[in-house]
Protein backbone atom coordinates (compact mmCIF):
# COMPACT_ATOMS: atom_id res chain seq x y z
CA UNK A 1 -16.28 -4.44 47.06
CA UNK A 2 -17.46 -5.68 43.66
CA UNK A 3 -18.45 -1.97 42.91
CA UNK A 4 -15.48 -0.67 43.68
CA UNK A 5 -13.27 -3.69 41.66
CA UNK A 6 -15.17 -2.58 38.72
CA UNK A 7 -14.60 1.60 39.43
CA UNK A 8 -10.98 0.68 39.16
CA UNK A 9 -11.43 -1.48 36.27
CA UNK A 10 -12.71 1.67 34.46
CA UNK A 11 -10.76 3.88 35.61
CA UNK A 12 -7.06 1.59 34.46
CA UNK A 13 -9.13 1.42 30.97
CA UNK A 14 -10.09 5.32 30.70
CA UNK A 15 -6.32 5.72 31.70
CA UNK A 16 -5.09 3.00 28.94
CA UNK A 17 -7.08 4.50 26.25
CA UNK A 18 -6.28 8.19 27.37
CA UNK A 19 -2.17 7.21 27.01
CA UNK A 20 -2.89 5.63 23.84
CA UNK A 21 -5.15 8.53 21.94
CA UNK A 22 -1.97 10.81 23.16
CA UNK A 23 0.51 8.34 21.58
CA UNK A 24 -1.26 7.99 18.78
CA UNK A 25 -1.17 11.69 18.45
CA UNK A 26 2.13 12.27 19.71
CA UNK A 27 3.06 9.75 16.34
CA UNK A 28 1.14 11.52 14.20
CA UNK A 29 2.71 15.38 15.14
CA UNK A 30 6.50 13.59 14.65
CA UNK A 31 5.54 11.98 11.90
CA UNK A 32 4.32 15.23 10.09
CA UNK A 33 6.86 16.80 11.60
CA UNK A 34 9.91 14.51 9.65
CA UNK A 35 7.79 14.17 6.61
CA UNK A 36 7.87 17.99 6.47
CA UNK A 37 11.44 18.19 7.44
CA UNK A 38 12.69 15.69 4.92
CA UNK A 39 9.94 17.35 1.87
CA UNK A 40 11.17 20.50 2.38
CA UNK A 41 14.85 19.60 2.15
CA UNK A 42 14.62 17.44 -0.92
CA UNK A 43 12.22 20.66 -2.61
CA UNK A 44 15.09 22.80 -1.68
CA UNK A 45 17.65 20.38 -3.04
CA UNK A 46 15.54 19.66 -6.52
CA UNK A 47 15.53 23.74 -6.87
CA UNK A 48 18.98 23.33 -7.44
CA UNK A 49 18.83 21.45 -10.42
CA UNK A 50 15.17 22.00 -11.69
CA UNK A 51 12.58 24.84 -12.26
CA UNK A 52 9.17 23.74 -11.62
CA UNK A 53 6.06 24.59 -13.23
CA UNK A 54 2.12 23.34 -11.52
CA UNK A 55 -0.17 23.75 -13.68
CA UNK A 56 -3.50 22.67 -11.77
CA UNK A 57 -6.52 22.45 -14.22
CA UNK A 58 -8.71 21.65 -11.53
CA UNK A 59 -8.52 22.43 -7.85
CA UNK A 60 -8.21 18.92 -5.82
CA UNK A 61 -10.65 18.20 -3.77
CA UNK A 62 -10.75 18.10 0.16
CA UNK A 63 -11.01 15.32 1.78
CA UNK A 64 -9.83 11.71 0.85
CA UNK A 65 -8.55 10.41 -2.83
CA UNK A 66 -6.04 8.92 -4.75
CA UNK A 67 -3.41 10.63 -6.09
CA UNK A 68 -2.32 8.88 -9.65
CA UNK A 69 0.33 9.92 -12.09
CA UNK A 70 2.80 8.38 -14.43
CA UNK A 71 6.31 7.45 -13.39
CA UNK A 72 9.18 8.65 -15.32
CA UNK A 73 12.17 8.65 -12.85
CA UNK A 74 13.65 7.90 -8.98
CA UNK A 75 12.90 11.58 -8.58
CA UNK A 76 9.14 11.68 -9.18
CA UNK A 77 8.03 11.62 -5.47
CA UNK A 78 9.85 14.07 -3.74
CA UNK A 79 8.68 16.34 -6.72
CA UNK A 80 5.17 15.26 -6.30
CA UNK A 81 5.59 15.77 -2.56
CA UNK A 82 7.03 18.89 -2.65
CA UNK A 83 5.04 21.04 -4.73
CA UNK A 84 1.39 19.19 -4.66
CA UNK A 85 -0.58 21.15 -2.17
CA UNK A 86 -1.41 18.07 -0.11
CA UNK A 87 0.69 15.61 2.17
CA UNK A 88 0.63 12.26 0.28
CA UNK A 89 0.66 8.71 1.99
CA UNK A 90 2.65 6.83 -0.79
CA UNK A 91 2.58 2.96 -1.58
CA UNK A 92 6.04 1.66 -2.22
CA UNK A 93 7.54 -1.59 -2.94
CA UNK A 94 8.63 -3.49 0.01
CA UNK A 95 12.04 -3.86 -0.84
CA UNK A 96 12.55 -0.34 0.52
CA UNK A 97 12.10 -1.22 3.80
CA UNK A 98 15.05 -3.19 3.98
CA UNK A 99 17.61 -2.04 6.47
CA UNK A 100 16.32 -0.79 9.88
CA UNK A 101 17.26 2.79 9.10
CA UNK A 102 15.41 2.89 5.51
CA UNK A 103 12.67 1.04 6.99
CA UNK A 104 12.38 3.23 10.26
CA UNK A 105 12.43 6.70 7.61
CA UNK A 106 9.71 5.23 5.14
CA UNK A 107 7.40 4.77 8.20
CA UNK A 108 7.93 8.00 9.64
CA UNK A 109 6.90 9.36 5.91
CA UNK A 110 3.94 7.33 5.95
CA UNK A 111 4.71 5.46 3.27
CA UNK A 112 2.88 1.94 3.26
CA UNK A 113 4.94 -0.95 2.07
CA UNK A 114 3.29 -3.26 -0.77
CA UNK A 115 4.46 -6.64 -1.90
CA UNK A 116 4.25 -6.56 -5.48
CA UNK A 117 4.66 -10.08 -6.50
CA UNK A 118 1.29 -10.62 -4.71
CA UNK A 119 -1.85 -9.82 -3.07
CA UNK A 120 -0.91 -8.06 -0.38
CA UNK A 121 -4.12 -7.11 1.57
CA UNK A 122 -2.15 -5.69 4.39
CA UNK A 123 -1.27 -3.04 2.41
CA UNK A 124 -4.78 -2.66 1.13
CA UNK A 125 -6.26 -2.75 4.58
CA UNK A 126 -3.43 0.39 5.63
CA UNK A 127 -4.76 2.17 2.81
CA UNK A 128 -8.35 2.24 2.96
CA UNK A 129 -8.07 2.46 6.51
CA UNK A 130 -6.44 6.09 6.06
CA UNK A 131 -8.44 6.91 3.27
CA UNK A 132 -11.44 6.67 5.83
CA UNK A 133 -9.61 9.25 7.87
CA UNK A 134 -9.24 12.16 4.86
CA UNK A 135 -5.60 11.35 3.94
CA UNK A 136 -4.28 11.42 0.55
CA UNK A 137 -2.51 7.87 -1.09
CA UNK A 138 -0.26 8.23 -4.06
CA UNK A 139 0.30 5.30 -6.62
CA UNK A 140 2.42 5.01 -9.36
CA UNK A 141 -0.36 2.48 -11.14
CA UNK A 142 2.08 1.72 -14.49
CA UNK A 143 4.26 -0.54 -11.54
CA UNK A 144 7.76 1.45 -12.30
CA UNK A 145 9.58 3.83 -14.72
CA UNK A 146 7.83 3.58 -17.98
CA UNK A 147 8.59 5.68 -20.85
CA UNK A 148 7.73 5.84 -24.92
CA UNK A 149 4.68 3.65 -26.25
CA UNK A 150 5.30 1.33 -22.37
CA UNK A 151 4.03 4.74 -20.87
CA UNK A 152 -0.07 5.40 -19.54
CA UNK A 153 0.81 8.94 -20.98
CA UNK A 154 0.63 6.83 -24.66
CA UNK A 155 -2.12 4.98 -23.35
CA UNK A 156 -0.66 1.78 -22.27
CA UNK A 157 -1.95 -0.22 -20.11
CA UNK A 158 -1.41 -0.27 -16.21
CA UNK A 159 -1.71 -1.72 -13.24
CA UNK A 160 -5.39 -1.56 -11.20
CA UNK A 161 -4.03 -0.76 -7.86
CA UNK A 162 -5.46 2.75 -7.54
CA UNK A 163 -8.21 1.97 -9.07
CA UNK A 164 -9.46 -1.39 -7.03
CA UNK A 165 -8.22 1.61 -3.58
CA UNK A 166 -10.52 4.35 -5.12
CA UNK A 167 -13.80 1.69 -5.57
CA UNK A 168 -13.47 0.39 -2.23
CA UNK A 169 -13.11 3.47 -0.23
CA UNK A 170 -15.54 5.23 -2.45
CA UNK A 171 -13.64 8.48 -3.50
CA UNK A 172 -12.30 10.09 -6.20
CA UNK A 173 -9.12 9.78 -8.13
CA UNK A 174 -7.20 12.87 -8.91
CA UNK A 175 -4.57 12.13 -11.96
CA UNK A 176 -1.47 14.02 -12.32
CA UNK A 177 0.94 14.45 -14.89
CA UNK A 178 4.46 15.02 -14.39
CA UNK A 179 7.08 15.93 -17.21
CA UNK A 180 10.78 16.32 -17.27
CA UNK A 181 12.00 14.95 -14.04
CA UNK A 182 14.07 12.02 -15.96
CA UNK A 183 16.45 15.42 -17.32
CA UNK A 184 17.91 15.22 -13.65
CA UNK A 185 20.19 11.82 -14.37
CA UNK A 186 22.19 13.68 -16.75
CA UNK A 187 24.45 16.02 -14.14
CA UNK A 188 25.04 18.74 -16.72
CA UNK A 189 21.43 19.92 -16.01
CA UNK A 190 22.48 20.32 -12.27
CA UNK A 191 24.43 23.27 -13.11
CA UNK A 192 23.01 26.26 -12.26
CA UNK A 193 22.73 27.67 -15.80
CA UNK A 194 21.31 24.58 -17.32
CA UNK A 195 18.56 24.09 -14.61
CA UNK A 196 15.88 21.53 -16.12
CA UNK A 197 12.50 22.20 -16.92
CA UNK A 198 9.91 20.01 -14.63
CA UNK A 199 6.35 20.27 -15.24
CA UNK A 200 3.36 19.12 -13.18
CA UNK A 201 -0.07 19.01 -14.00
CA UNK A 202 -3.50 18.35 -11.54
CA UNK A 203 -6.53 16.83 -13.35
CA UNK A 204 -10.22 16.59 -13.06
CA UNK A 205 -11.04 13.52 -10.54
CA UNK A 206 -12.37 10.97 -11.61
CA UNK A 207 -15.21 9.79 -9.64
CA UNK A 208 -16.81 5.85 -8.68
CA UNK A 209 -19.26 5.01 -11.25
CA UNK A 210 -22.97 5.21 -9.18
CA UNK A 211 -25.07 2.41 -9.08
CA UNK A 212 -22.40 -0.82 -10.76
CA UNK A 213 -21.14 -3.61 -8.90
CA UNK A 214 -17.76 -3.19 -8.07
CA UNK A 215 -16.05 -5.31 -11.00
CA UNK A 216 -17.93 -3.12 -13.37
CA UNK A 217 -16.88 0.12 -11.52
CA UNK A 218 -13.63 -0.98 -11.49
CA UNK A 219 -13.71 -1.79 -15.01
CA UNK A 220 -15.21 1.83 -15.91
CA UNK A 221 -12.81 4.02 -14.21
CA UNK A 222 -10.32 1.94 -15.13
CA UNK A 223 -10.82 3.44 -18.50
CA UNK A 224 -11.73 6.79 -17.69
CA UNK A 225 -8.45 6.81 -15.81
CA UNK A 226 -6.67 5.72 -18.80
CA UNK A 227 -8.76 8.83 -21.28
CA UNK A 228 -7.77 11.37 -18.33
CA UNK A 229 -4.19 10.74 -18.35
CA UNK A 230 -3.62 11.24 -21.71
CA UNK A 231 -5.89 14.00 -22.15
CA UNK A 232 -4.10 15.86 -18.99
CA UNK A 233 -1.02 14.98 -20.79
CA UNK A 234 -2.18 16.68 -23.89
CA UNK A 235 -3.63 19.54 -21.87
CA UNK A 236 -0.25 20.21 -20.70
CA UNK A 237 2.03 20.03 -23.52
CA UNK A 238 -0.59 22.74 -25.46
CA UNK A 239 -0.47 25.00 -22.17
CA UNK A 240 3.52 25.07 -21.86
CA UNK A 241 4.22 24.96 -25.47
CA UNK A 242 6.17 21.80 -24.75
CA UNK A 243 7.76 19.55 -27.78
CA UNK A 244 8.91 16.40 -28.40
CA UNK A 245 12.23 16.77 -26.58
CA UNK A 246 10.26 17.85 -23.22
CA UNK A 247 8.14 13.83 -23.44
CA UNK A 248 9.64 11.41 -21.33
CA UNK A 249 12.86 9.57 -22.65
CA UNK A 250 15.01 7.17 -21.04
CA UNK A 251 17.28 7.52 -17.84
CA UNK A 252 19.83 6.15 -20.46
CA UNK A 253 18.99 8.38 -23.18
CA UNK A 254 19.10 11.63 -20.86
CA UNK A 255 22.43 11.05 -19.31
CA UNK A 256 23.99 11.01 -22.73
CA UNK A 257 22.71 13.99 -23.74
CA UNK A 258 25.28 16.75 -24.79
């Protein structure tokens, strides 16, 4: 009788965990599912207003890393998003989550809420944890819109977020540049024949320093981080011929543009 108390015991548990694998799975197809759905639309809607350039100096890699660029506007992820070649977990303040309906959308998108006023090692936890399964995590490491001499592209400082991500889980950091997106809060450029010129670039990744404890790796890809920003940034403007006008400016200073 004992036998056979513990042959059902299994067989519940092999049942339990079967149901939950094909939840988990059934999740994960909806949830790539709406995060392609809603990607595609916004890409369709952003070709309204901008034409896109990628310029990828370097192939990323496969596999898990961190995806880190500057942040010059609202409309920076779903630009990132839609023409980056990979599906990218982002980390966004918690104060997006607010209402059930934002919250329920940003979790569907895999996006993984962060408390910014604090330590939050939920969110830190949530991120390594799909790093370890090959996903991609963007961060936005300057902490919000930053443009001018406040900017990583001018070599200001930011936040160590991706950095303190990329030591832990052990993997790369691929930064990216992006250019021109702040030209879409000014609604003249949403006409059709004054489109506005968006421009992308993929860097190098930079790797985990071998052999350093973890405050000194953190400490030296902190600044390589910082030198491949700025050079990508550089790269970019010589390989599109951009000028002054194309740099990051204000939301306030675009929408009152003639």
């Amino acid at each position: 009788m004992k036998g056979d108390k513990l042959s059902g015991d299994s067989g519940w548990r092999d049942k339990q965990t079967s149901a939950s694998f094909a939840g988990g799975l059934s999740a994960s197809f909806f949830h790539l599912v709406f995060y392609c759905l809603i990607v595609g639309s916004l890409r369709g809607l952003l070709t309204v207003g901008a034409r896109v350039k990628v310029v990828i100096f370097h192939k990323p890699p496969r596999g898990a890393f961190v995806m880190a660029s500057n942040h010059i506007s609202h409309f920076d992820p779903p630009f990132l998003s839609g023409w980056l070649p990979r599906k990218i977990d982002w980390i966004a303040m918690s104060e997006l989550f607010g209402t059930g309906w934002s919250r329920a959308g940003f979790n569907w998108l895999d996006v993984i809420p962060v408390d910014r006023g604090g330590d939050d090692r939920h969110a830190l936890r949530e991120a390594l944890r799909r790093l370890a399964g090959g996903r991609v995590i963007g961060v936005f490491p300057e902490g919000g819109i930053r443009d001018g001499e406040r900017s990583m592209l001018a070599g200001a400082p930011f936040r160590d977020g991706a950095v303190m991500l990329a030591v832990h889980a052990g993997c790369p950091i691929v930064p990216v540049v992006i250019l021109g997106s702040e030209r879409l809060y000014n609604t003249k450029n949403w006409l059709p024949w004054r489109r506005a010129r968006v421009f992308i670039a993929i860097g190098a990744p930079v790797h985990p320093p071998d052999q350093k404890s973890r405050s000194a790796a953190r400490e030296q890809m902190r600044a390589d981080l910082a030198a491949a920003v700025v050079w990508l940034k550089r790269d970019l403007v010589r390989e599109c011929g951009l000028g002054e006008n194309d740099l990051p400016h204000s939301p306030r200073e675009r929408m009152s543009e003639a």
